[in-house]
C-alpha atoms as a PDB file:
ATOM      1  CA  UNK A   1      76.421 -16.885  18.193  1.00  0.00           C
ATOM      2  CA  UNK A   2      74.213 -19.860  17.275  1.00  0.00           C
ATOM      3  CA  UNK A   3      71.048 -17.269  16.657  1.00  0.00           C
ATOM      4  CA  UNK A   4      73.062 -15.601  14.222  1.00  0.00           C
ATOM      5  CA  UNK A   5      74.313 -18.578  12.617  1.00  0.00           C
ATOM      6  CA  UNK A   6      70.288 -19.641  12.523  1.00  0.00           C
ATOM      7  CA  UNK A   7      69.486 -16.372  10.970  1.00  0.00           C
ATOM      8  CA  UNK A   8      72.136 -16.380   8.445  1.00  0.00           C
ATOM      9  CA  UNK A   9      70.941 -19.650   6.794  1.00  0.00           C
ATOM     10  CA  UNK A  10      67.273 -18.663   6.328  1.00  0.00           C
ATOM     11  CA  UNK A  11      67.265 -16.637   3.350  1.00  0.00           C
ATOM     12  CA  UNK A  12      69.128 -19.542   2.150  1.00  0.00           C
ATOM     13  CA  UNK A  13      66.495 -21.832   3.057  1.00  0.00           C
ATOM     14  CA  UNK A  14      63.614 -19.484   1.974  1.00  0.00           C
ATOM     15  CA  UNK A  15      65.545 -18.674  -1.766  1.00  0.00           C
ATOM     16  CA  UNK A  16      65.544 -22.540  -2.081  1.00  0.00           C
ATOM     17  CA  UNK A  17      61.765 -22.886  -0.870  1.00  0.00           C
ATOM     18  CA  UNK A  18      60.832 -20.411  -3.391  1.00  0.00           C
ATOM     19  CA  UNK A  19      62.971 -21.878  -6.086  1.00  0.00           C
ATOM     20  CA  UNK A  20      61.414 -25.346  -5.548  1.00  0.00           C
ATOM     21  CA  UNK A  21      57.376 -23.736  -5.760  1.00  0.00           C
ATOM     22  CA  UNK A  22      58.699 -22.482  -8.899  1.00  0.00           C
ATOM     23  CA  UNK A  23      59.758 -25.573  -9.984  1.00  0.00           C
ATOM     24  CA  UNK A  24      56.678 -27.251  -8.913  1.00  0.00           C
ATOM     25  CA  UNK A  25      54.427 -24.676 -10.630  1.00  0.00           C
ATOM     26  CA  UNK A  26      56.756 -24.761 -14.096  1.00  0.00           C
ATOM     27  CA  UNK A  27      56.051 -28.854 -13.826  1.00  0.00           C
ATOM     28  CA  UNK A  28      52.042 -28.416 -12.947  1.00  0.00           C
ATOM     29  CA  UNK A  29      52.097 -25.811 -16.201  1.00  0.00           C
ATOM     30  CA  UNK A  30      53.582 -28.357 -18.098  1.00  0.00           C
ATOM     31  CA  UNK A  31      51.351 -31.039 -17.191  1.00  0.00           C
ATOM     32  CA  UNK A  32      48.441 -28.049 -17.962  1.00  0.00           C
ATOM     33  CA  UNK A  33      49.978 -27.898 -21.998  1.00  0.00           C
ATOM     34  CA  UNK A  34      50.506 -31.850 -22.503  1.00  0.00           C
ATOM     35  CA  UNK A  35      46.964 -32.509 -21.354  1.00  0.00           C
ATOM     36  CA  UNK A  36      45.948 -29.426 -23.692  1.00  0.00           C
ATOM     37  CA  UNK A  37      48.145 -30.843 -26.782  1.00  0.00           C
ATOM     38  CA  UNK A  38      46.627 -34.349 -26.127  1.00  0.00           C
ATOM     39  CA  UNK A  39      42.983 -33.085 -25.912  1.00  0.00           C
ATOM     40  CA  UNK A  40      43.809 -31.264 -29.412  1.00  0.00           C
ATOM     41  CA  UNK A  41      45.251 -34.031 -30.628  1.00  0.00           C
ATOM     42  CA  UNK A  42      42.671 -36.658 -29.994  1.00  0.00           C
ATOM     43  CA  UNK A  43      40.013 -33.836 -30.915  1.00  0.00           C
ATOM     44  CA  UNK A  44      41.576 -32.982 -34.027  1.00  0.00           C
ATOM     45  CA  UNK A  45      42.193 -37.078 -34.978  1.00  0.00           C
ATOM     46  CA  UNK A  46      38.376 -37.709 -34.104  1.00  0.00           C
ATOM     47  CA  UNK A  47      37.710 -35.039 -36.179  1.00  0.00           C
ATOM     48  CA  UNK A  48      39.798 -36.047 -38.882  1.00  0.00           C
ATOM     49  CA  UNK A  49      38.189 -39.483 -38.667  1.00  0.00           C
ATOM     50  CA  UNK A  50      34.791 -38.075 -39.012  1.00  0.00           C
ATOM     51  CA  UNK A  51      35.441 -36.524 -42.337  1.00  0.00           C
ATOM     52  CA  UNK A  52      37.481 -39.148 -43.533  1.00  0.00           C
ATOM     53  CA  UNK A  53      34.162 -41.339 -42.653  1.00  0.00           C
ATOM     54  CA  UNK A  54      31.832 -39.286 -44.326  1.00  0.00           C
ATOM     55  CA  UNK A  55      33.788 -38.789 -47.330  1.00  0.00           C
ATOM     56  CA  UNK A  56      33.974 -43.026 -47.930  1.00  0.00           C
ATOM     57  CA  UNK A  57      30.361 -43.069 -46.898  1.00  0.00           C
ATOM     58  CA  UNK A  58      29.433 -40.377 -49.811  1.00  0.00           C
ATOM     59  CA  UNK A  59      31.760 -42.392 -52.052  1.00  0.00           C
ATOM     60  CA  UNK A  60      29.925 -45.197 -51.947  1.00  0.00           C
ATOM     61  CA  UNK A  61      26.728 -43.452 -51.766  1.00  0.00           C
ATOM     62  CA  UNK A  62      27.554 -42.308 -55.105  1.00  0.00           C
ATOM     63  CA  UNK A  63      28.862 -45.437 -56.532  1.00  0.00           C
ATOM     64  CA  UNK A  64      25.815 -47.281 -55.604  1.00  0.00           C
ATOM     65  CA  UNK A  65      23.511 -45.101 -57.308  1.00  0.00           C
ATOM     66  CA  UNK A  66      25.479 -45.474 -60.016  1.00  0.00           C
ATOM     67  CA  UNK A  67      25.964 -49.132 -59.836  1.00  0.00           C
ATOM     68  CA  UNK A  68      21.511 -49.243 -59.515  1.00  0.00           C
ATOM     69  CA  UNK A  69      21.450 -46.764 -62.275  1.00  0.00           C
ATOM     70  CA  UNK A  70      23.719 -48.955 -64.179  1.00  0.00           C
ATOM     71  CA  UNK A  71      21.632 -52.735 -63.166  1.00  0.00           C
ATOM     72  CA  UNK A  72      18.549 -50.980 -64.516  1.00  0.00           C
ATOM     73  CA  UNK A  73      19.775 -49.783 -67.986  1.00  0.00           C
ATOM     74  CA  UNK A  74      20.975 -53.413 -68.197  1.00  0.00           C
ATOM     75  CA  UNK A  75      17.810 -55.157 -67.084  1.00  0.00           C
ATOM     76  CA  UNK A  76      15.892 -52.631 -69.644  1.00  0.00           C
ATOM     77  CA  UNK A  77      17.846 -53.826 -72.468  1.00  0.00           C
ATOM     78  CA  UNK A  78      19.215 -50.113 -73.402  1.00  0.00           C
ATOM     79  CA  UNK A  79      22.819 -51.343 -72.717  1.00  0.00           C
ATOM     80  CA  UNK A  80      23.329 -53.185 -75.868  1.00  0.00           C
ATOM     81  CA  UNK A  81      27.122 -54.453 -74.975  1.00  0.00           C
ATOM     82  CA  UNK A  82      25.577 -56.540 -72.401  1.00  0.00           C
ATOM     83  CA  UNK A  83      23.495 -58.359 -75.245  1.00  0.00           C
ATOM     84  CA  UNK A  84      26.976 -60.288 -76.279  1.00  0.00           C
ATOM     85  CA  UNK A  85      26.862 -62.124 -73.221  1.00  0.00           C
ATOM     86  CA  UNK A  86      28.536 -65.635 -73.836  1.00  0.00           C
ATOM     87  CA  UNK A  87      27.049 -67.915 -70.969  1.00  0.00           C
ATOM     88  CA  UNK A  88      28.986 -70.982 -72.510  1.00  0.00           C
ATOM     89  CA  UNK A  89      32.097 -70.199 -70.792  1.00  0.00           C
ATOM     90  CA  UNK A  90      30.586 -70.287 -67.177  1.00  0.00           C
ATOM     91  CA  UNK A  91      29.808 -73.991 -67.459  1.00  0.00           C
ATOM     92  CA  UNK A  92      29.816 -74.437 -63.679  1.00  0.00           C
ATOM     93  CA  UNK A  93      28.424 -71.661 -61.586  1.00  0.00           C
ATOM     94  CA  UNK A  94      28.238 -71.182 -57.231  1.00  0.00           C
ATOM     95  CA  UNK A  95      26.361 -69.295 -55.101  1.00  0.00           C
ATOM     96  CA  UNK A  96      26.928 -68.625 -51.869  1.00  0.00           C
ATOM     97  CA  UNK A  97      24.533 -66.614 -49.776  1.00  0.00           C
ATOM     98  CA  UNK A  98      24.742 -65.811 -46.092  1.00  0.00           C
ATOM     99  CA  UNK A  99      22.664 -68.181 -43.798  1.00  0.00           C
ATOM    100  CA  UNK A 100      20.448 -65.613 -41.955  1.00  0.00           C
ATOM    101  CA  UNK A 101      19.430 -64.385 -46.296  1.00  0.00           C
ATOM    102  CA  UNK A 102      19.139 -68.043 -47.185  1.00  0.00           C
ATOM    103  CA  UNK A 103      15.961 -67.923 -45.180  1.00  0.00           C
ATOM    104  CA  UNK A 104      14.087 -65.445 -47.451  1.00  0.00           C
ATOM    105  CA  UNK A 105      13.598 -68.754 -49.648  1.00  0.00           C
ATOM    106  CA  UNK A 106      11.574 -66.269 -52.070  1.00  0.00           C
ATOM    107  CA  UNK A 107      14.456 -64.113 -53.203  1.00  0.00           C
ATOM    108  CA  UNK A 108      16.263 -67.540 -53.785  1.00  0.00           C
ATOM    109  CA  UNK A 109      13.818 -68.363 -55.902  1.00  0.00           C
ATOM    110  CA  UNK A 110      14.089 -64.733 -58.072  1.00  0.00           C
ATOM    111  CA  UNK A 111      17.882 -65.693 -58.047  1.00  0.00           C
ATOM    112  CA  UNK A 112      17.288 -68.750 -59.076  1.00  0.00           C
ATOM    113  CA  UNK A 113      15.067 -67.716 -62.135  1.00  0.00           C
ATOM    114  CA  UNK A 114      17.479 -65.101 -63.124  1.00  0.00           C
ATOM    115  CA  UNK A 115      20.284 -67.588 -63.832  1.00  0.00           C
ATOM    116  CA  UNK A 116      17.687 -69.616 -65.731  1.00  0.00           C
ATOM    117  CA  UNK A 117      16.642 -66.804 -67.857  1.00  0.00           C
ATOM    118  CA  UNK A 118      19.993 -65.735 -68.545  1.00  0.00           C
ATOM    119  CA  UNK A 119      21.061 -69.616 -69.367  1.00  0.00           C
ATOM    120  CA  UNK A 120      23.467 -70.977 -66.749  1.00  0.00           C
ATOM    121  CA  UNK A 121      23.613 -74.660 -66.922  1.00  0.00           C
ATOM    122  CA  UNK A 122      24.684 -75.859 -63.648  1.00  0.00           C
ATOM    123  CA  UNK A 123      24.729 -73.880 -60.347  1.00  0.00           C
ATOM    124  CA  UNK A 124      26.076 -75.115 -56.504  1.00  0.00           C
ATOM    125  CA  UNK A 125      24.209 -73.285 -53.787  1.00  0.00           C
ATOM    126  CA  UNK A 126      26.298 -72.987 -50.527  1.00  0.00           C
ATOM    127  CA  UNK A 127      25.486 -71.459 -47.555  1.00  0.00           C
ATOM    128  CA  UNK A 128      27.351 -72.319 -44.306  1.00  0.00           C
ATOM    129  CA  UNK A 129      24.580 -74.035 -41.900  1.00  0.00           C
ATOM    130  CA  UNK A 130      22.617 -75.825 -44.594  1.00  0.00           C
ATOM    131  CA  UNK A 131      19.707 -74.024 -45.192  1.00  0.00           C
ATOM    132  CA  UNK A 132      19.137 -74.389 -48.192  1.00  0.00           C
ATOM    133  CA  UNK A 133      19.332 -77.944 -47.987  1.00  0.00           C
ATOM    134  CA  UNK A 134      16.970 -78.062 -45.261  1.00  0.00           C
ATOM    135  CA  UNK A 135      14.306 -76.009 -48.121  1.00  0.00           C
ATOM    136  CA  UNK A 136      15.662 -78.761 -50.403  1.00  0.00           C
ATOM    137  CA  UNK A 137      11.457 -80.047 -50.872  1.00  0.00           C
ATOM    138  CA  UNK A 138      10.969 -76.066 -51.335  1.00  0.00           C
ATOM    139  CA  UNK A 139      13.467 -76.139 -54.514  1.00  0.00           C
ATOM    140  CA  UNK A 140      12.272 -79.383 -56.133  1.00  0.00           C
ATOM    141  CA  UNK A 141       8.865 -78.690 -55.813  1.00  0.00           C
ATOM    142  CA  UNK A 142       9.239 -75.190 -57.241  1.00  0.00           C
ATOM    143  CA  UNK A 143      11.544 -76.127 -60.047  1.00  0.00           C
ATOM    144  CA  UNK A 144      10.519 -79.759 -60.285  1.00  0.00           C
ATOM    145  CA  UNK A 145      12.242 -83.072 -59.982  1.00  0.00           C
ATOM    146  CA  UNK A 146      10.840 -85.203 -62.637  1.00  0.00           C
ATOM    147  CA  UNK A 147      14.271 -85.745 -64.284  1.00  0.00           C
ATOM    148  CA  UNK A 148      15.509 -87.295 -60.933  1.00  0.00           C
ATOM    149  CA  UNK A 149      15.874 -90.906 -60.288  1.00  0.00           C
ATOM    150  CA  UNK A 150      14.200 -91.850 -56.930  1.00  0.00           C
ATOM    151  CA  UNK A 151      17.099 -92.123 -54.831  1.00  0.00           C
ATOM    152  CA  UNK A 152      18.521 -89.128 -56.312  1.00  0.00           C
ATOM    153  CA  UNK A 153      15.330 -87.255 -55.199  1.00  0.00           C
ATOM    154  CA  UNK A 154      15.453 -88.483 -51.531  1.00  0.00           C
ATOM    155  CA  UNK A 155      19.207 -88.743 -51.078  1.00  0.00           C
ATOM    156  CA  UNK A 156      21.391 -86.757 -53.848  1.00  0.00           C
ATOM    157  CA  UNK A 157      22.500 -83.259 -53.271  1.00  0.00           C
ATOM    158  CA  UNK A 158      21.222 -82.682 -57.059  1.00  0.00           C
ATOM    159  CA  UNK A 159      17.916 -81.357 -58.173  1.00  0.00           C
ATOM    160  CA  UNK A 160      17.130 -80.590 -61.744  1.00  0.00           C
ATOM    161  CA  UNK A 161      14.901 -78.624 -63.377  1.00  0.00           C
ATOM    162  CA  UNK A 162      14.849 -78.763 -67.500  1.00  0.00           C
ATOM    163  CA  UNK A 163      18.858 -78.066 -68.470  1.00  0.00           C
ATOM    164  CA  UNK A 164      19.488 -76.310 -64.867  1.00  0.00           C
ATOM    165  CA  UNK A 165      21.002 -78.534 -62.149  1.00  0.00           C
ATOM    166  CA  UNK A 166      21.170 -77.653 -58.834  1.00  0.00           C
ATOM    167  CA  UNK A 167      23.859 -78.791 -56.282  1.00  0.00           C
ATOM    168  CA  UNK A 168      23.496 -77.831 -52.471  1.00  0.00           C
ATOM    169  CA  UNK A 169      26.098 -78.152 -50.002  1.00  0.00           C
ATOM    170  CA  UNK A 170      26.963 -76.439 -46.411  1.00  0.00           C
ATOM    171  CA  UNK A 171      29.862 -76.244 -44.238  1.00  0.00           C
ATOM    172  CA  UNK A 172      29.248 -79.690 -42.974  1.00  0.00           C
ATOM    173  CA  UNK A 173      29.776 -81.477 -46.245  1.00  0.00           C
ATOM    174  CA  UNK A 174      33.384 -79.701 -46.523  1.00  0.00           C
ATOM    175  CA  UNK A 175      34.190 -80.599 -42.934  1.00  0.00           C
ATOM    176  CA  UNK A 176      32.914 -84.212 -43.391  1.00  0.00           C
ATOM    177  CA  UNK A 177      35.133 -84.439 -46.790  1.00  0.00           C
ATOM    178  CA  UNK A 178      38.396 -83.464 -45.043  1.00  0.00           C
ATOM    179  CA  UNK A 179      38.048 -85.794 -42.291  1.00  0.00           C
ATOM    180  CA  UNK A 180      37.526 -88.674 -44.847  1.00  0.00           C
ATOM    181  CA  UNK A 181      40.499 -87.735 -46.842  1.00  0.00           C
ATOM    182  CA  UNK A 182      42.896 -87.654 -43.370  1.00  0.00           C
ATOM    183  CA  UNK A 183      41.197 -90.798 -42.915  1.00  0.00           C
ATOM    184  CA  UNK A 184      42.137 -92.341 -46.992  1.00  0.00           C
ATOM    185  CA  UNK A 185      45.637 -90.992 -46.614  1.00  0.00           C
ATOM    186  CA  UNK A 186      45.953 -92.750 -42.905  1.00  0.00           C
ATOM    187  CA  UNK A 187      45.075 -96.145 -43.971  1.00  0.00           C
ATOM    188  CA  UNK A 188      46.910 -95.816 -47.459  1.00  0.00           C
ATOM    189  CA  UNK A 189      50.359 -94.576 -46.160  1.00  0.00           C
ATOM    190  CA  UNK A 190      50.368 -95.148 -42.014  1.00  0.00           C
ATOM    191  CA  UNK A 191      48.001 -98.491 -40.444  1.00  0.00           C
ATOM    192  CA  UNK A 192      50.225-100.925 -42.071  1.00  0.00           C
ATOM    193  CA  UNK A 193      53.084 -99.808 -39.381  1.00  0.00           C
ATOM    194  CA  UNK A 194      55.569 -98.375 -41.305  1.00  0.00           C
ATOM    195  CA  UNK A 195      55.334 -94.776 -41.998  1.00  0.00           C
ATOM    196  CA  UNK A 196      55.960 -93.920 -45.339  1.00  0.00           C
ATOM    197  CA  UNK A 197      56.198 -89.971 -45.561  1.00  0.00           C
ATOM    198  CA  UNK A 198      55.696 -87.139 -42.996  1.00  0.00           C
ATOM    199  CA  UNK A 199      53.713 -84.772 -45.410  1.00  0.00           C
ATOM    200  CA  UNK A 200      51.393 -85.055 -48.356  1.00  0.00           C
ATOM    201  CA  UNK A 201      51.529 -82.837 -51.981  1.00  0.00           C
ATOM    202  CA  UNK A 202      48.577 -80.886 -53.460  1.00  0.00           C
ATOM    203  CA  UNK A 203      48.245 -83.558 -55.926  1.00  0.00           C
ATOM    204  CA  UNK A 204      47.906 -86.473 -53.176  1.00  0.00           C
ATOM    205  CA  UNK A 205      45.309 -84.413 -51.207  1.00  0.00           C
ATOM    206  CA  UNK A 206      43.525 -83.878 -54.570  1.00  0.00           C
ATOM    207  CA  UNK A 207      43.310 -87.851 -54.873  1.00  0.00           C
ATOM    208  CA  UNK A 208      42.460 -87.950 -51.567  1.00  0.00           C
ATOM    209  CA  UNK A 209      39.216 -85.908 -52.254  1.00  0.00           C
ATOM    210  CA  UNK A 210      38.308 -87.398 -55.296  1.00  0.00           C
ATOM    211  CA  UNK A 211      39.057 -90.878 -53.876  1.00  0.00           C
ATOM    212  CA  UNK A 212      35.842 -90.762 -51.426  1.00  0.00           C
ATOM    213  CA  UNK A 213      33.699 -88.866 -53.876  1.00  0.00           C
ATOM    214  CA  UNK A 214      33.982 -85.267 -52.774  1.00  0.00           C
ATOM    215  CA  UNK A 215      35.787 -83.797 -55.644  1.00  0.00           C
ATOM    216  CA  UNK A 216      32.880 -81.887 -57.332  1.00  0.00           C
ATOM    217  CA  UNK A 217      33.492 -80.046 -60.163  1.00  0.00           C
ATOM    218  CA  UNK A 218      35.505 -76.485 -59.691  1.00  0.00           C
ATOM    219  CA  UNK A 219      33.432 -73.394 -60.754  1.00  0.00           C
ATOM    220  CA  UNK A 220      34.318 -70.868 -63.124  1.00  0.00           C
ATOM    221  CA  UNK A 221      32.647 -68.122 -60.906  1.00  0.00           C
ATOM    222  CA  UNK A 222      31.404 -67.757 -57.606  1.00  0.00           C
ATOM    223  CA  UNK A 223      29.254 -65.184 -56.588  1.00  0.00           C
ATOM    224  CA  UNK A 224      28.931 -63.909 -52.506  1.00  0.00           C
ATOM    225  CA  UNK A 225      25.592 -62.637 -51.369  1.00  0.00           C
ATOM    226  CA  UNK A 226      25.669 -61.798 -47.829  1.00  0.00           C
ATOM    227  CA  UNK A 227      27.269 -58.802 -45.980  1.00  0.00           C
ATOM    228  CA  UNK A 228      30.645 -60.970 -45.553  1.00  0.00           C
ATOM    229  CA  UNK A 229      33.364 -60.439 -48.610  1.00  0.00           C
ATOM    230  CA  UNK A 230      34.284 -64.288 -48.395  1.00  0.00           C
ATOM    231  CA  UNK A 231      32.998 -67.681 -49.145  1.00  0.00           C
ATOM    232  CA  UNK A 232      31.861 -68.362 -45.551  1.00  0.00           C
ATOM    233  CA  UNK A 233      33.842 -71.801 -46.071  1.00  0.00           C
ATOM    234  CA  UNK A 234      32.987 -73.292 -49.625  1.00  0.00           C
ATOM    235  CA  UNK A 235      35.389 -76.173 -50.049  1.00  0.00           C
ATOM    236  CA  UNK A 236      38.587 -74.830 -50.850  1.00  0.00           C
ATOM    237  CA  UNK A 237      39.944 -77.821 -53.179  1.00  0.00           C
ATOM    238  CA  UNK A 238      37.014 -76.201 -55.702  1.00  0.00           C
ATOM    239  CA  UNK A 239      38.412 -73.290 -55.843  1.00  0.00           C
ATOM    240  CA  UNK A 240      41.597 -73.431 -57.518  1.00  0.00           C
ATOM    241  CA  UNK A 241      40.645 -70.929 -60.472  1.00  0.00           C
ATOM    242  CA  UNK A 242      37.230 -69.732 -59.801  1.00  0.00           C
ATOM    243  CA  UNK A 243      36.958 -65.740 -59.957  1.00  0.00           C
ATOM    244  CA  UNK A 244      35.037 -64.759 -57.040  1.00  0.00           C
ATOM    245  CA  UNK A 245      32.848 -61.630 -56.892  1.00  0.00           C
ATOM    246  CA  UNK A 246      31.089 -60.027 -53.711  1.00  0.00           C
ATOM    247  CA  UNK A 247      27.456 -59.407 -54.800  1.00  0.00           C
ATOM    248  CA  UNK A 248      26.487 -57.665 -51.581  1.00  0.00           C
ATOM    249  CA  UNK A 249      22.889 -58.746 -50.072  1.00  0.00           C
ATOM    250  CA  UNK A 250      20.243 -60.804 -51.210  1.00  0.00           C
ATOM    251  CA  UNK A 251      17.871 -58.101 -50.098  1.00  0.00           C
ATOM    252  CA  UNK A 252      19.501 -55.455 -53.035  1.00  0.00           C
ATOM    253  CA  UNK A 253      20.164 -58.209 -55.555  1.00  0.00           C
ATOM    254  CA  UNK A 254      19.631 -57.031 -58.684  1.00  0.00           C
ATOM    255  CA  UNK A 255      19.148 -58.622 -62.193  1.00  0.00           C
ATOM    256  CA  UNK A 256      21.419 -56.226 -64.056  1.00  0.00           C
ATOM    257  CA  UNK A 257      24.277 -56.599 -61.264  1.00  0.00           C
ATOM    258  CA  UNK A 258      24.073 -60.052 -61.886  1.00  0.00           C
ATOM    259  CA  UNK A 259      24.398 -59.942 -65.854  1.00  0.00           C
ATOM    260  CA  UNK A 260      26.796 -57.515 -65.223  1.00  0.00           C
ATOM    261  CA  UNK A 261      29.015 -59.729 -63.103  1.00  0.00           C
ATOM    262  CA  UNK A 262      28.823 -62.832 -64.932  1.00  0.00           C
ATOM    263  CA  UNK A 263      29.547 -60.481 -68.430  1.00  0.00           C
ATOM    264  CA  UNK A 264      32.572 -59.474 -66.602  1.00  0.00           C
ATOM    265  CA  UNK A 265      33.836 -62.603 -65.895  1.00  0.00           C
ATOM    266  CA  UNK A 266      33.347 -63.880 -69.960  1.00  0.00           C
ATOM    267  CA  UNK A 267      35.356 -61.165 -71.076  1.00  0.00           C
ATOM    268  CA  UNK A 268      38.304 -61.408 -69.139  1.00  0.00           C
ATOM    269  CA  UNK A 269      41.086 -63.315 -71.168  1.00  0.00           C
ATOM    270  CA  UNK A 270      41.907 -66.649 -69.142  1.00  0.00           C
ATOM    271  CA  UNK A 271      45.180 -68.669 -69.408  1.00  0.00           C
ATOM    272  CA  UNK A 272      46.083 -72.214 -67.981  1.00  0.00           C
ATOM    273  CA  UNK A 273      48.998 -74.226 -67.333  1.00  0.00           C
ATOM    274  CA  UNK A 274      52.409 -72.686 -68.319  1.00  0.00           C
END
């Protein structure tokens, strides 16, 4: 009685074996197709990457040689338009060029001369660890300092060569001008004890900065030579209404990009206030 009881229940026991491989093979076929699907997927995105890639990279392959095509017409004189160029409206102009490009003191020399030749008045050169204040003998000696007073020449951040004024400045002189102006507004509205207001307006901060001598004047247009799209920390508080333009290296500088950017900038219409 119990053997037949026993033999009863296994083709039970088997149909439910087999029903559980199949199971177990539908689940490893499955696991087969998702890892097939994500293959093709991540295949098909890399590939989709790639030609999205190469299509930028022939974009601005093209661009650029039309951009150089472009700089030389200008520097040949052939572009006429570019003749109109009205350098009185970019009364104050800055320059700021990547630290590791500052070095090739040569090509900021050529830069230099450009803006000369083309008849900007005053330029600030920036770069973020002071190197070109550190070539600061290099610049007056090339451009000359005989228009400086003495202590100007050892100690001012100005150097002047015929109607072209220099002014360099790094990171340092920004971060030294914001701890002075915490320190103004301290001792003007907090060490006599009684606090006076938790916060400070634009305007206050503005007399803050002028108040210890670090206002400067704002430029009109600031150009970026260096591989970074910003100002690599120029003092903000200058910046209020300056048009900024990325230049791209100092190594592919050209002169016609750089008539062609500050030509730009003199014919866009400009309106203050309200």
């Amino acid at each position: 009685m119990g053997r037949i009881g026993i033999e009863s229940c296994t083709p039970s026991v088997q149909r439910w074996s087999n029903k559980k491989n199949r199971i177990l093979d539908l689940g490893d076929e499955m696991q087969k197709l998702l890892k097939w699907i994500s293959l093709s997927g991540n295949l098909g995105l890399r590939l989709l990457w790639l030609v999205l890639h190469l299509a930028i990279s022939i974009w601005y392959f093209v661009v650029g040689v039309v951009q150089s095509f472009e700089s030389f017409l200008i520097a040949a004189d052939i572009l006429k338009r570019y003749e109109a160029l009205d350098i009185s409206k970019v009364r104050y102009l800055a320059v700021v060029i990547d630290s590791e490009e500052a070095r090739q003191i040569s090509k900021v020399f050529e830069l230099l001369q450009w803006l000369a030749d083309i008849g900007v008045k005053s330029v600030c050169l920036y770069d973020t660890e002071g190197v070109l204040k550190k070539n600061k003998e290099a610049i007056t000696e090339r451009f000359g300092n005989a228009n400086l007073s003495e202590d100007a020449a050892i100690n001012g951040p100005l150097v002047t060569r015929r109607n072209l004024t220099f002014e360099l400045l790094s990171f340092a002189d920004g971060k030294e001008a914001v701890a002075k102006a915490a320190n103004f507004l301290f001792v003007k509205h907090y060490a006599n004890g009684i606090k006076e207001k938790s916060d400070f307006t634009e305007p206050q901060m503005a007399e803050a900065i002028r108040a210890i001598g670090s206002g400067g004047p704002e430029p009109d247009l600031l150009l970026i030579y260096g591989p970074t799209r910003c100002h690599l920390g120029y003092p903000a508080w200058r910046l209020r209404y300056t048009e900024i333009v990325h230049m791209g290296t100092l190594k592919s500088m050209s002169y016609g990009s750089l008539v062609k950017a500050i030509f730009k900038y003199t014919m866009v219409l400009q309106n203050y206030g309200s």
